[in-house]
C-alpha atoms as a PDB file:
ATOM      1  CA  UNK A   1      -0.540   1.059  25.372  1.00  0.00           C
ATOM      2  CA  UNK A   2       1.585   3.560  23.525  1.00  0.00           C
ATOM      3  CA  UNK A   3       4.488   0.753  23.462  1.00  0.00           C
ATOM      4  CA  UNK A   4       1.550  -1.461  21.178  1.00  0.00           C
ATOM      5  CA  UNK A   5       0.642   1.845  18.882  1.00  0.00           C
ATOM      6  CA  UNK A   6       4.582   2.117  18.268  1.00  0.00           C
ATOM      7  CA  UNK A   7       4.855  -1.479  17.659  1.00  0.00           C
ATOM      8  CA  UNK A   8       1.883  -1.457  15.114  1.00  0.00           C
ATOM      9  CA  UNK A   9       3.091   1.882  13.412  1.00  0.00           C
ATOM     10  CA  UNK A  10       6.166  -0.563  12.948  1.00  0.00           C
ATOM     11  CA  UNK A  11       3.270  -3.440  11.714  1.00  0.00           C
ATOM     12  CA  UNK A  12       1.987  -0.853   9.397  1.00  0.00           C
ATOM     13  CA  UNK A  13       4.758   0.745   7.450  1.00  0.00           C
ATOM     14  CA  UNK A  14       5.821  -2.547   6.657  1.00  0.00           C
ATOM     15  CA  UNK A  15       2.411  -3.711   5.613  1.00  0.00           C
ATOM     16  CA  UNK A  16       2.509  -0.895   3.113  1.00  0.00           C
ATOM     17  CA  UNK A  17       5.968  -1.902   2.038  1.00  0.00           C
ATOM     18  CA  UNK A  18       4.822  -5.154   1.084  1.00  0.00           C
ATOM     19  CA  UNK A  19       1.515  -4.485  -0.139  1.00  0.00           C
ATOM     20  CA  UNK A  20       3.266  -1.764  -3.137  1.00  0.00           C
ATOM     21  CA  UNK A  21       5.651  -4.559  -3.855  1.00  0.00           C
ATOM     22  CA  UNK A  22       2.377  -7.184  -4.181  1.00  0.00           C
ATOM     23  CA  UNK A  23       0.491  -5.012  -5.927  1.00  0.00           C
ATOM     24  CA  UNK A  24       3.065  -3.862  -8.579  1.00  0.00           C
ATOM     25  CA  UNK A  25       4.897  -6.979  -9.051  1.00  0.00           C
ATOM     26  CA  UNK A  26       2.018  -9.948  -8.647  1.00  0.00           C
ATOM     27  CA  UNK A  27      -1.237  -7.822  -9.814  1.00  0.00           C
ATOM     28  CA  UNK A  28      -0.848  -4.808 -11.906  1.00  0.00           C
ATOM     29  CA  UNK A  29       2.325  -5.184 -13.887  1.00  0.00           C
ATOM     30  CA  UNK A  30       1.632  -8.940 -15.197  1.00  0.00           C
ATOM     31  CA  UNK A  31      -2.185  -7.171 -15.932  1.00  0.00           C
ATOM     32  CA  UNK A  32      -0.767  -4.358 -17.851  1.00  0.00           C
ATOM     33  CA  UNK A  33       1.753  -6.599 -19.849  1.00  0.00           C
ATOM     34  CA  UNK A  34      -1.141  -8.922 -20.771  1.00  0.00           C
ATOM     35  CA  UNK A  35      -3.220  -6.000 -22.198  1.00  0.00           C
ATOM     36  CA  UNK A  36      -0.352  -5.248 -23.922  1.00  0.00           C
ATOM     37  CA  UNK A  37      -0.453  -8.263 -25.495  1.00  0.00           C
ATOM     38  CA  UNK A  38      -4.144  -7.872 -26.728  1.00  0.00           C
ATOM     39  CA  UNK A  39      -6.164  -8.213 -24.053  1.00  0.00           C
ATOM     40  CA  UNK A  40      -8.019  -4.450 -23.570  1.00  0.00           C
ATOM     41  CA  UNK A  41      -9.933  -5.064 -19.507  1.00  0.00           C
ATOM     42  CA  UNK A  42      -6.560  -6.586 -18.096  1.00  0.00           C
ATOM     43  CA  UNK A  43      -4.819  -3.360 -19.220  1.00  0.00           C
ATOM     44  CA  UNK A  44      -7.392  -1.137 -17.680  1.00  0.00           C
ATOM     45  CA  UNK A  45      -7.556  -3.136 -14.820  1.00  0.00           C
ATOM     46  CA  UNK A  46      -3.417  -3.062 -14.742  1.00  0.00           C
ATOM     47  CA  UNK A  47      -3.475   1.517 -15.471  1.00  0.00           C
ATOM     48  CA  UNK A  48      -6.276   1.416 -12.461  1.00  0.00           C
ATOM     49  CA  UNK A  49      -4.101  -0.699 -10.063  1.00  0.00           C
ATOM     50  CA  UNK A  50      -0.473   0.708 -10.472  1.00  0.00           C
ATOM     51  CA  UNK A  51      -1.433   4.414 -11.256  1.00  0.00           C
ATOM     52  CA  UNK A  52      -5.041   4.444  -9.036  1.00  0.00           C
ATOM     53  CA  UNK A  53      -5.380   1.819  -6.236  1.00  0.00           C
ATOM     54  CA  UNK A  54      -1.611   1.365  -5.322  1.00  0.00           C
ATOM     55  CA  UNK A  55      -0.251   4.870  -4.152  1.00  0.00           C
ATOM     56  CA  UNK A  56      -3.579   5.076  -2.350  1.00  0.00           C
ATOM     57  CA  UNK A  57      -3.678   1.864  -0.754  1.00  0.00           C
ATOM     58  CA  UNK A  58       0.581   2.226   0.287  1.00  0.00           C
ATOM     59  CA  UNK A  59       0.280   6.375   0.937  1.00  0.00           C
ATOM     60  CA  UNK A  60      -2.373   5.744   3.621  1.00  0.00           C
ATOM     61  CA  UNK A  61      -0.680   2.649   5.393  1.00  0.00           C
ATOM     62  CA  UNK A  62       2.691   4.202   5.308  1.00  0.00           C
ATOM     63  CA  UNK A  63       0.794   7.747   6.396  1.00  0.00           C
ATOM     64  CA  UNK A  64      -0.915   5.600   9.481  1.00  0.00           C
ATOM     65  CA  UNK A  65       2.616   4.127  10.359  1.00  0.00           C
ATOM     66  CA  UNK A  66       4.555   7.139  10.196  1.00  0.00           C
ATOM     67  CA  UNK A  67       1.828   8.616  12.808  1.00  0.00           C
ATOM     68  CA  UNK A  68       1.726   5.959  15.145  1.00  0.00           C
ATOM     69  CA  UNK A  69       5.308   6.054  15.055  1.00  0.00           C
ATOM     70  CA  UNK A  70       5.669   9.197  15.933  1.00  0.00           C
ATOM     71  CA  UNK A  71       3.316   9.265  18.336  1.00  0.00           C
ATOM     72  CA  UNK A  72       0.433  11.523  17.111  1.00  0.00           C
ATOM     73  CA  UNK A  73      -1.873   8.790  18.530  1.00  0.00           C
ATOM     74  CA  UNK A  74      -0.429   8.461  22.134  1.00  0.00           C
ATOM     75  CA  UNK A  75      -3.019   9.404  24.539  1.00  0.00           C
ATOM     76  CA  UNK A  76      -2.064  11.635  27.567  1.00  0.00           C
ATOM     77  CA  UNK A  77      -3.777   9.986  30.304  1.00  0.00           C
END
C-alpha cells in the first residue's frame, strides 16, 4: 500500500504541474488579455484565476505530492 501512496504522490505532483500550466496558459492569461482589450468580467475573472485560484489549486496538489512522496502518509502497521 505504501508502494500505491508513492506512486500517486508521483500522480499528484504532476497533476499540479499540469493543472498551473492549464490554468495560466488556456484560462487566465487569454481572460486577462481579453479584459485588456475592453472587456471588464473576463479581466476579473483572469486577476482571480492567475493571482487567486491557481497558486492555491497547484500549492495544495504539489503540497499532497511532496507528502505522499515522502512518506508522511505511510502507515506503520
Amino acid at each position: 500500500m505504501n508502494t500505491i501512496r508513492k506512486f500517486a504522490g508521483i500522480i499528484w505532483l504532476a497533476l499540479g504541474a499540469y493543472a498551473g500550466y492549464f490554468s495560466i496558459t488556456s484560462i487566465g492569461l487569454p481572460k486577462f488579455t481579453s479584459g485588456l482589450a475592453g472587456n471588464q468580467s473576463d479581466m476579473v475573472f483572469g486577476i482571480i484565476m492567475l493571482f487567486i485560484l491557481t497558486p492555491l489549486i497547484v500549492g495544495s496538489l504539489v503540497t499532497f505530492g511532496y507528502y505522499a512522496l515522502t512518506g508522511e502518509y505511510n502507515r506503520e502497521d
